[in-house]
Protein backbone atom coordinates (compact mmCIF):
# COMPACT_ATOMS: atom_id res chain seq x y z
CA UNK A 1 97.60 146.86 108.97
CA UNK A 2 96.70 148.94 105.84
CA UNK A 3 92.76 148.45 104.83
CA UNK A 4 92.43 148.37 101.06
CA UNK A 5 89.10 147.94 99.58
CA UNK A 6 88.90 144.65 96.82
CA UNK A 7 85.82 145.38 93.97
CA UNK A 8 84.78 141.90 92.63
CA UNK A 9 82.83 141.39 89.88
CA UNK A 10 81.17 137.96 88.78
CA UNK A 11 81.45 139.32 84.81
CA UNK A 12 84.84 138.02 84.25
CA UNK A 13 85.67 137.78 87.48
CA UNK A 14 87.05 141.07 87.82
CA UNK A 15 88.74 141.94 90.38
CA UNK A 16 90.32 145.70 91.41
CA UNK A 17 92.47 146.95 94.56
CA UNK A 18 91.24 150.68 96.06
CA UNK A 19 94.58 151.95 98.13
CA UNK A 20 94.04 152.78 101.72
CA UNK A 21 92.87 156.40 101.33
CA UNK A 22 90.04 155.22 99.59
CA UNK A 23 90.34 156.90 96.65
CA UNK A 24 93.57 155.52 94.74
CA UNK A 25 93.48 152.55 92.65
CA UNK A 26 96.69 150.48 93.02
CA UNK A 27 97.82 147.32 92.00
CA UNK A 28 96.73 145.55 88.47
CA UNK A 29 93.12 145.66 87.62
CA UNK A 30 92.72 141.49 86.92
CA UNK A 31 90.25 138.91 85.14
CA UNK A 32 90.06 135.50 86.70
CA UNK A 33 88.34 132.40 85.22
CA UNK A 34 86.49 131.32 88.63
CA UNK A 35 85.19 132.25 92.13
CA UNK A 36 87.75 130.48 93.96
CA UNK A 37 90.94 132.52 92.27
CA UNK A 38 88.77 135.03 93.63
CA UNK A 39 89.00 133.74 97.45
CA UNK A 40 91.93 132.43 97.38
CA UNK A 41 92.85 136.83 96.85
CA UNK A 42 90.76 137.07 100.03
CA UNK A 43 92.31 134.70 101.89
CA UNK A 44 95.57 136.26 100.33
CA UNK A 45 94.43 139.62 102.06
CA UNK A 46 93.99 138.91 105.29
CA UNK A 47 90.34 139.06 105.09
CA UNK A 48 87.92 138.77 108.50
CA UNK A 49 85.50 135.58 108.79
CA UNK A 50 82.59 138.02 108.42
CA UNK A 51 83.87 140.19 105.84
CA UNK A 52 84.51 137.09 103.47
CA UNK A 53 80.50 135.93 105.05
CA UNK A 54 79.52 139.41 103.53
CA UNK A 55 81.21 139.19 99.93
CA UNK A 56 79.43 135.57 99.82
CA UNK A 57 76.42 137.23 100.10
CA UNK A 58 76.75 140.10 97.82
CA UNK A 59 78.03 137.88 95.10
CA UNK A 60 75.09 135.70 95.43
CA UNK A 61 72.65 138.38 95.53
CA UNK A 62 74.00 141.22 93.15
CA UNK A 63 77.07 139.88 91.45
CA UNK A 64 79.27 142.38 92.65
CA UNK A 65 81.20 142.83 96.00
CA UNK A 66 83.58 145.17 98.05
CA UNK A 67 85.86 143.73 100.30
CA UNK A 68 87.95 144.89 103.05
CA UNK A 69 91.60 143.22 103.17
CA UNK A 70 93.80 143.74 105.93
CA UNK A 71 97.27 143.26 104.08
CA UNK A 72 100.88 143.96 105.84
CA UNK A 73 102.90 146.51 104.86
CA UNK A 74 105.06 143.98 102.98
CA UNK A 75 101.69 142.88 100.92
CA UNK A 76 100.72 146.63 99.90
CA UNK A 77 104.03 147.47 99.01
CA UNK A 78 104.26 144.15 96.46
CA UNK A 79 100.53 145.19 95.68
CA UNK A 80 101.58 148.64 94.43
CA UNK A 81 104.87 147.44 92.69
CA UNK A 82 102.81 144.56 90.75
CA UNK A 83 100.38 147.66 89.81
CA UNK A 84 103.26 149.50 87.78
CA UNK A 85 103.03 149.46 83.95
CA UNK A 86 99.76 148.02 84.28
CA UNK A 87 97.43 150.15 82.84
CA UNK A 88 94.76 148.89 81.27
CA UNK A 89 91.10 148.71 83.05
CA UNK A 90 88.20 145.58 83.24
CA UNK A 91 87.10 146.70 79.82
CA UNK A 92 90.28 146.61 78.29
CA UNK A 93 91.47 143.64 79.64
CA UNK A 94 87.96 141.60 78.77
CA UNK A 95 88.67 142.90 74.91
CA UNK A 96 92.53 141.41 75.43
CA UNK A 97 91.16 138.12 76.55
CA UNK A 98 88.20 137.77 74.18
CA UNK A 99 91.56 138.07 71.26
CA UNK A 100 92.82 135.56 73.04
CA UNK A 101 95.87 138.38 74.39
CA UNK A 102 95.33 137.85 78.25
CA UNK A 103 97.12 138.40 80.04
CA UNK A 104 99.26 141.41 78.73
CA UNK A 105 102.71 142.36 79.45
CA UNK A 106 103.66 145.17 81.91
CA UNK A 107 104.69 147.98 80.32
CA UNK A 108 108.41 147.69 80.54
CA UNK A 109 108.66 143.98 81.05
CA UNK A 110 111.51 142.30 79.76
């Protein structure tokens, strides 16, 4: 199963997908409204009892957390494909949302 690395922030509730070479970002960058859109992306993800015991923690203590999900190859594949024409970062997408323009429309969305 391909690892990819989920960054969670509490501001927002940003959330970000790091491929499995550990470098590439894929998939959309997103804002949820509450922790448990959050873990229900975990549980989405295939993540391990004490990998989800570990972003508990970090969340509590720091506000921020990297997890490790497990997806199929079916689930990186949609992961990647629901990244394309999504370009904008946490930043931009907090600005969208604060004009009330969240979320936007892929970039060659019908």
């Amino acid at each position: 199963m391909p690892r990819v690395l989920c960054n969670v922030m509490t501001s927002d509730w940003s959330v970000n997908f790091i491929g499995p070479d550990g470098k590439t970002r894929i998939g959309p960058w997103l804002l949820l409204d509450s922790h448990d859109e959050v873990r229900a992306i975990l549980r989405w993800g295939n993540i391990a009892d004490e990998e989800l015991a570990k972003h508990e923690s970090s969340i509590r203590r720091w506000g921020v957390s990297a997890a490790v999900l497990n997806l199929t190859d079916r689930q990186l594949a949609a992961l990647i494909e629901r990244g394309r024409g999504w370009l904008w970062n946490g930043y931009e997408l907090r600005l969208m949302k604060e004009a009330g323009k969240y979320p936007p429309a892929r970039l060659g969305a019908k």
